[in-house]
N, C-alpha and C. Protein backbone atom coordinates (compact mmCIF):
# COMPACT_ATOMS: atom_id res chain seq x y z
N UNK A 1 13.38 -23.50 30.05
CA UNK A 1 13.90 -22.91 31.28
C UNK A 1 13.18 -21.59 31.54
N UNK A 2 12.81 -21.30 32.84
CA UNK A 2 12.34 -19.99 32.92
C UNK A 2 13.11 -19.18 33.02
N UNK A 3 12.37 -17.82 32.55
CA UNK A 3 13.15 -16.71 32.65
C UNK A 3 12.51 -15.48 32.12
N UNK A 4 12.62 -14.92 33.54
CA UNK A 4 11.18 -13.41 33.56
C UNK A 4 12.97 -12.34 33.69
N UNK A 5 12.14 -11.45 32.04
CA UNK A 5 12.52 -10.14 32.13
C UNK A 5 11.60 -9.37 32.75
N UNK A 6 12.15 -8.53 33.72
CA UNK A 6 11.48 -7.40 34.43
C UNK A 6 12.47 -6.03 34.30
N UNK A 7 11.47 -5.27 34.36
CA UNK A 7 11.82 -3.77 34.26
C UNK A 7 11.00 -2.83 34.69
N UNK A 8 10.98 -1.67 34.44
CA UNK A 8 10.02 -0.23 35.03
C UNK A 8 10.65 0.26 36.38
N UNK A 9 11.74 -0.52 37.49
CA UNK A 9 11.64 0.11 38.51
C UNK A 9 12.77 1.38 38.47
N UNK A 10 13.26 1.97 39.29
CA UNK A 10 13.55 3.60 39.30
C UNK A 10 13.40 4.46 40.57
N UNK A 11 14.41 5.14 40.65
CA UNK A 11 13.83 6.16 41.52
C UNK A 11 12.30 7.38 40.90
N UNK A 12 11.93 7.26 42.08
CA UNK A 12 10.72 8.29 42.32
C UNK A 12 10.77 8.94 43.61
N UNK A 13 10.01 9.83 43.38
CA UNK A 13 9.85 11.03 44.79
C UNK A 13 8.31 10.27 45.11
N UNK A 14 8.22 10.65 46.37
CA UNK A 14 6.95 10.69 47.18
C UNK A 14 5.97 10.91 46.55
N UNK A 15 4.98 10.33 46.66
CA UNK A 15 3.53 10.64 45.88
C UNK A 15 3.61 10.15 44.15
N UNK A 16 5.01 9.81 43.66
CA UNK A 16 5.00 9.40 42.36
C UNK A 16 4.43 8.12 41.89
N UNK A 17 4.68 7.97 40.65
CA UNK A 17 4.38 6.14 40.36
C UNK A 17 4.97 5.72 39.74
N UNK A 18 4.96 4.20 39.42
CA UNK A 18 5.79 3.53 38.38
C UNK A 18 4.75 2.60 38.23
N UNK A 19 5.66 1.80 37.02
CA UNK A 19 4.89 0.68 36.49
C UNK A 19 5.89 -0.35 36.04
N UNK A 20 5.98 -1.30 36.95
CA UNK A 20 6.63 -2.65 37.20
C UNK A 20 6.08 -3.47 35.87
N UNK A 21 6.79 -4.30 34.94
CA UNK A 21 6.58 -4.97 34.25
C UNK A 21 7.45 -6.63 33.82
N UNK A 22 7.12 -7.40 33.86
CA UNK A 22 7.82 -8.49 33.96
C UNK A 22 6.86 -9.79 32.73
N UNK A 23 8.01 -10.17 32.21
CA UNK A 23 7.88 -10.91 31.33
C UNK A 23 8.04 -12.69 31.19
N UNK A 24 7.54 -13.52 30.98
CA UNK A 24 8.45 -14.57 31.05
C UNK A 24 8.13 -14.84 29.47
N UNK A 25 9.72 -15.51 29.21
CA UNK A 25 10.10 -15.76 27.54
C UNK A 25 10.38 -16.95 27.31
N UNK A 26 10.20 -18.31 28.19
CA UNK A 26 10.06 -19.29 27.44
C UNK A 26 8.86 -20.06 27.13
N UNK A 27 7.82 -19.09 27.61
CA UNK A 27 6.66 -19.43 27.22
C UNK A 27 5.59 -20.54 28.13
N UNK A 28 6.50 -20.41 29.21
CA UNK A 28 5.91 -21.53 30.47
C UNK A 28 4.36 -20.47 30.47
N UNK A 29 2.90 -21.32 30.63
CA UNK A 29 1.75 -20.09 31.44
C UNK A 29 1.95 -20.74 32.69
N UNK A 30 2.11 -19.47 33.78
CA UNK A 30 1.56 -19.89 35.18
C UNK A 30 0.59 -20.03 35.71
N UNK A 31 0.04 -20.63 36.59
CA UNK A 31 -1.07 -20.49 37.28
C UNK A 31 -1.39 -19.41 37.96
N UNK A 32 -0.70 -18.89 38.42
CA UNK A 32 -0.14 -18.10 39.21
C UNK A 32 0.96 -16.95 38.85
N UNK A 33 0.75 -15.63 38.68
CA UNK A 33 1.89 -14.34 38.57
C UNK A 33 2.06 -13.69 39.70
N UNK A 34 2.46 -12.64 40.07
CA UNK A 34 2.79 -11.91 40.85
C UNK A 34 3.77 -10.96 41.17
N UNK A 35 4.41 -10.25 42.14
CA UNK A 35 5.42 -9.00 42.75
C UNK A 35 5.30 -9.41 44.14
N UNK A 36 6.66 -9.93 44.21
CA UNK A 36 6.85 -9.62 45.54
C UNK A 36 7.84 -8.67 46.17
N UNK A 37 8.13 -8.48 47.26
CA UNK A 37 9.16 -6.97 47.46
C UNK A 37 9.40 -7.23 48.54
N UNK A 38 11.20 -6.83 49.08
CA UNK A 38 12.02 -7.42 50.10
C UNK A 38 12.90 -5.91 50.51
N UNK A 39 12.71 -5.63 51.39
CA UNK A 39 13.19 -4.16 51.81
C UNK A 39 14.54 -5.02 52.79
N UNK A 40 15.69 -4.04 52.70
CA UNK A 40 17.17 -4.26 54.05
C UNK A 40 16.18 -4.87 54.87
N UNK A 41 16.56 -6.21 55.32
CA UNK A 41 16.15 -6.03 56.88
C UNK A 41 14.81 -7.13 56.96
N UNK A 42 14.23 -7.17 55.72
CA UNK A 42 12.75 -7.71 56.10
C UNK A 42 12.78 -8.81 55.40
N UNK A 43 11.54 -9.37 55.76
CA UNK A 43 11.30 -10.90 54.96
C UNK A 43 10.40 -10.15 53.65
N UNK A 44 10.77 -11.12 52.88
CA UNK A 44 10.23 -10.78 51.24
C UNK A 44 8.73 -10.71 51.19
N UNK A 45 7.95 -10.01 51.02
CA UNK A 45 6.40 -10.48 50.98
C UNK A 45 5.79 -10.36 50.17
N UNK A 46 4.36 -10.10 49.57
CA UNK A 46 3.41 -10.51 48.77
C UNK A 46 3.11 -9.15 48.17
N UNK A 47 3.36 -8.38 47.15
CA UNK A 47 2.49 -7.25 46.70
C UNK A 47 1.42 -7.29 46.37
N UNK A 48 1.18 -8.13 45.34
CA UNK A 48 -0.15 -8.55 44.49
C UNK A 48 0.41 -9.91 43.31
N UNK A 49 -0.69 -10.53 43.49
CA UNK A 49 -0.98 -11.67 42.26
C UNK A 49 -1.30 -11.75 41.60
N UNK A 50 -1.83 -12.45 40.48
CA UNK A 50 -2.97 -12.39 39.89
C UNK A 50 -2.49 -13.88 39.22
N UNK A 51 -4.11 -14.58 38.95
CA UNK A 51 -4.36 -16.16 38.60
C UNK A 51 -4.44 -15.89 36.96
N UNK A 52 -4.38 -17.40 36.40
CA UNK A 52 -4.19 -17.13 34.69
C UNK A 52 -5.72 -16.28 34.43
N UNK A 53 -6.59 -16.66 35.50
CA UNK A 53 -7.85 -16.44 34.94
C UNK A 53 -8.63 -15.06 35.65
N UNK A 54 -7.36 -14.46 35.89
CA UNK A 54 -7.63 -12.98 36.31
C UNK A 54 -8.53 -12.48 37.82
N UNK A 55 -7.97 -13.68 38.39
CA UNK A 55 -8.33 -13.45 39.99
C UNK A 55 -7.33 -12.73 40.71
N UNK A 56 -7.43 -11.60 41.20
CA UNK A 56 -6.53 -11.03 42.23
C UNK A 56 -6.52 -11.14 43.43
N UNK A 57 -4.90 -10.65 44.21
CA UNK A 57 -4.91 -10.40 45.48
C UNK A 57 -3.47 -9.39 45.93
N UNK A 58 -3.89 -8.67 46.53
CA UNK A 58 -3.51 -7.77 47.52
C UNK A 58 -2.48 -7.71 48.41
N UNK A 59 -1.84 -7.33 49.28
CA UNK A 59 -1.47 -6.54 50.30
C UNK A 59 -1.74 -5.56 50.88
N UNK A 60 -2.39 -5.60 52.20
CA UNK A 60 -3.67 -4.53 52.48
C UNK A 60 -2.57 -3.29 52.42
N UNK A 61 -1.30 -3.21 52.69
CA UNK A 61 -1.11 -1.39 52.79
C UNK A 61 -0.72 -1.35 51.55
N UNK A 62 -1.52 -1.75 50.63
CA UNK A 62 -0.85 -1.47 48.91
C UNK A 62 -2.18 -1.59 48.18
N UNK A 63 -3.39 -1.90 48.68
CA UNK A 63 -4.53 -2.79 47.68
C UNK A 63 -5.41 -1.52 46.96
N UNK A 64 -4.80 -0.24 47.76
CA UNK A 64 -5.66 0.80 47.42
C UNK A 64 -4.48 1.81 46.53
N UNK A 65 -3.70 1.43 46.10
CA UNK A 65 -2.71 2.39 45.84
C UNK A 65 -1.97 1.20 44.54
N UNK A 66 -2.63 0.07 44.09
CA UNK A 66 -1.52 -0.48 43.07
C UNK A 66 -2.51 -1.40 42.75
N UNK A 67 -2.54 -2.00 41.12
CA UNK A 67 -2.84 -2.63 40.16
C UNK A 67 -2.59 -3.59 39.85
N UNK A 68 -2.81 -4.72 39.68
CA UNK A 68 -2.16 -5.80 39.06
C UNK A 68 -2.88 -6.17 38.12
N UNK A 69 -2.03 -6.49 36.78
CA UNK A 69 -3.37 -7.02 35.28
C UNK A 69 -2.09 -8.32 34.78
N UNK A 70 -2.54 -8.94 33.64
CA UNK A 70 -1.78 -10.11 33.06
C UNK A 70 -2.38 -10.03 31.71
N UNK A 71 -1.55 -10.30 30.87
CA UNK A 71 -1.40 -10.03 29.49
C UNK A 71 -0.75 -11.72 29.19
N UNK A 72 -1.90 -12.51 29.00
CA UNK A 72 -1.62 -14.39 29.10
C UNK A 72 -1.04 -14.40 27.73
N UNK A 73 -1.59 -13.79 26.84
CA UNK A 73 -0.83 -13.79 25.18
C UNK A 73 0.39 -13.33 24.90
N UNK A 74 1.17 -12.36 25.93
CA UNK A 74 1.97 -11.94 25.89
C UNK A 74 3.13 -12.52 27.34
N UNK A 75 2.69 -13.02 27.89
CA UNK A 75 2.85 -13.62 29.20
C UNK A 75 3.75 -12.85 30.08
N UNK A 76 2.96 -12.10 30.07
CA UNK A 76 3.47 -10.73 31.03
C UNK A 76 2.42 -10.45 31.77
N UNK A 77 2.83 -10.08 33.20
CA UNK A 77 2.12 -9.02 34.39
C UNK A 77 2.71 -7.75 34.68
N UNK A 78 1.40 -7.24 35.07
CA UNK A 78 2.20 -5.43 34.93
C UNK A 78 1.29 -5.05 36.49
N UNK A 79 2.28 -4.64 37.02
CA UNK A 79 2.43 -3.61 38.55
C UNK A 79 2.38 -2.38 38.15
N UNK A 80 1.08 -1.75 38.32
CA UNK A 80 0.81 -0.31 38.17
C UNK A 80 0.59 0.10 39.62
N UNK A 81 1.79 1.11 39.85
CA UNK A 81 2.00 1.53 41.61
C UNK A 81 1.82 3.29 41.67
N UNK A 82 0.74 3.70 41.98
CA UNK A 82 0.35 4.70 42.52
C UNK A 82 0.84 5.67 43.70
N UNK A 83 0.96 6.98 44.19
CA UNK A 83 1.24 7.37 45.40
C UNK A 83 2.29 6.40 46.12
N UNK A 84 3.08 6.23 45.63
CA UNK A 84 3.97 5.77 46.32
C UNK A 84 4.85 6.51 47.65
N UNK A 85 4.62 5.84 48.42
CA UNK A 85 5.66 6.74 49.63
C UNK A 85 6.76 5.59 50.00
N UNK A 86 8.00 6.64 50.85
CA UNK A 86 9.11 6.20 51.04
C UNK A 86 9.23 4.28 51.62
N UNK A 87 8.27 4.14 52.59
CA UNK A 87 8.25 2.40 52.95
C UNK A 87 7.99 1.97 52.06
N UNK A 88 7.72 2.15 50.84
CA UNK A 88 7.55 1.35 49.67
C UNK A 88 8.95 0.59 48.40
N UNK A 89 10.01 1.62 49.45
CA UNK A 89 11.15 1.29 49.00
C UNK A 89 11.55 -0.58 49.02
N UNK A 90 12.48 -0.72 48.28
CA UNK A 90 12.34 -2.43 48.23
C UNK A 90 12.87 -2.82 46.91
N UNK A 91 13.04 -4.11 46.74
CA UNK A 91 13.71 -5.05 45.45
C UNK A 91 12.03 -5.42 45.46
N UNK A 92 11.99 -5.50 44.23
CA UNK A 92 10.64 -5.76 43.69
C UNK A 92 10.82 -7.17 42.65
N UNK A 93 10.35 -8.56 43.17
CA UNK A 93 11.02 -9.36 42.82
C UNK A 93 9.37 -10.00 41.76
N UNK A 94 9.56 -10.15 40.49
CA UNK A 94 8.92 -11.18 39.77
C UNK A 94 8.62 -12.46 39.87
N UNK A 95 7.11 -13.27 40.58
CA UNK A 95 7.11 -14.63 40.92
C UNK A 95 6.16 -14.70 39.87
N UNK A 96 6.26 -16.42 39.61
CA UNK A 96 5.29 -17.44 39.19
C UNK A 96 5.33 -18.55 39.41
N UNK A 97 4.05 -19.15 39.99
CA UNK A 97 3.47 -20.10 40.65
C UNK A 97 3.00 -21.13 39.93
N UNK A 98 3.82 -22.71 39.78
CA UNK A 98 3.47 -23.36 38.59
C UNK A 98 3.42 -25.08 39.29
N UNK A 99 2.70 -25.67 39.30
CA UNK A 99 2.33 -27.20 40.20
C UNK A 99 3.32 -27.12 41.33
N UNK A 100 3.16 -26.42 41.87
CA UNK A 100 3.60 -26.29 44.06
C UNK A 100 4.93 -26.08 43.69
N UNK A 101 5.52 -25.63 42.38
CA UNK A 101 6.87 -24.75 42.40
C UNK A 101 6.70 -23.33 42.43
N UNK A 102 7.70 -22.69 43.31
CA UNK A 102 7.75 -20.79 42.74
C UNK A 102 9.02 -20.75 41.97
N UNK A 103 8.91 -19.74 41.02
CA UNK A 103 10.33 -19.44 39.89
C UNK A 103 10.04 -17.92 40.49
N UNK A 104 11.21 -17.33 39.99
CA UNK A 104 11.34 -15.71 40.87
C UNK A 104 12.11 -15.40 40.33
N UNK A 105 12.34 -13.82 39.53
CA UNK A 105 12.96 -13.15 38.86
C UNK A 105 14.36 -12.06 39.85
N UNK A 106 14.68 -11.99 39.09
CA UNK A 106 16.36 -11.20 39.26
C UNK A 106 16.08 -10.67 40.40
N UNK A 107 14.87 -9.72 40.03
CA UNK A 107 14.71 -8.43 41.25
C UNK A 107 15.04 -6.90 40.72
N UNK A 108 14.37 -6.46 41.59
CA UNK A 108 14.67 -4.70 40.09
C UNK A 108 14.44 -3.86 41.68
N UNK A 109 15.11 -3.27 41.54
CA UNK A 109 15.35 -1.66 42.83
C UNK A 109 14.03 -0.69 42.35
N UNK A 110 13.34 -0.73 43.64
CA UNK A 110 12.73 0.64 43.36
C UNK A 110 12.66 1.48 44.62
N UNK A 111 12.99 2.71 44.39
CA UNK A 111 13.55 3.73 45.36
C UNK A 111 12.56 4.41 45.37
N UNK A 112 12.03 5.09 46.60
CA UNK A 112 11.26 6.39 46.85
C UNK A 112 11.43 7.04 47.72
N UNK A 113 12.10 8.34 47.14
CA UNK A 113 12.43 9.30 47.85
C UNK A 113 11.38 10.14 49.07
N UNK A 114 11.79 10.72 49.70
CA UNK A 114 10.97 11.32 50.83
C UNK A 114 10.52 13.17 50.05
């Protein structure tokens, strides 16, 4: 059964960072990792990905300001988020992408203050 522990999110002030980390523990590899993030109000969207074989992708108002790496031995991806400002506020939700299924984690709050 899957099941991604995630953690790192938190309040921060403006210009701060965090580092999103999410785990999965039954040992499924995805094809596919990722962060996605769902603010009041909006549809959930894409932060960044990354493939087992360390291909990335983006969200252009984020691609210059955040990280994505994968740790396949440990089967974890890590969201390293830079300069963060207040629209960055959001549930920061853990996906993985596995034969045309998505699995998606709890969701973790991350706040940024003005």
């Amino acid at each position: 059964q899957v099941q991604f522990v995630e953690s790192g999110g938190g309040l921060v002030q403006a210009g701060g960072s965090l580092t999103l980390s999410c785990t999965e523990t039954s040992g499924i590899v995805f094809r596919l990792m990722g962060w996605y993030r769902q603010a009041p109000g909006n549809k959930r969207e894409l932060v960044a990905s990354i493939s087992n074989e360390g291909n990335t992708n983006y969200e252009d108002s984020v691609k210059d300001r955040v990280t994505i790496s994968r740790d396949n031995a440990k089967n974890t991806v890590i969201l390293e988020m830079h300069s963060l400002k207040p629209e960055d506020t959001a549930v920061y939700y853990c996906h993985g992408a596995l034969w045309g299924y998505d699995y998606w984690g709890q969701g973790i709050q991350v706040t940024v203050s003005p």
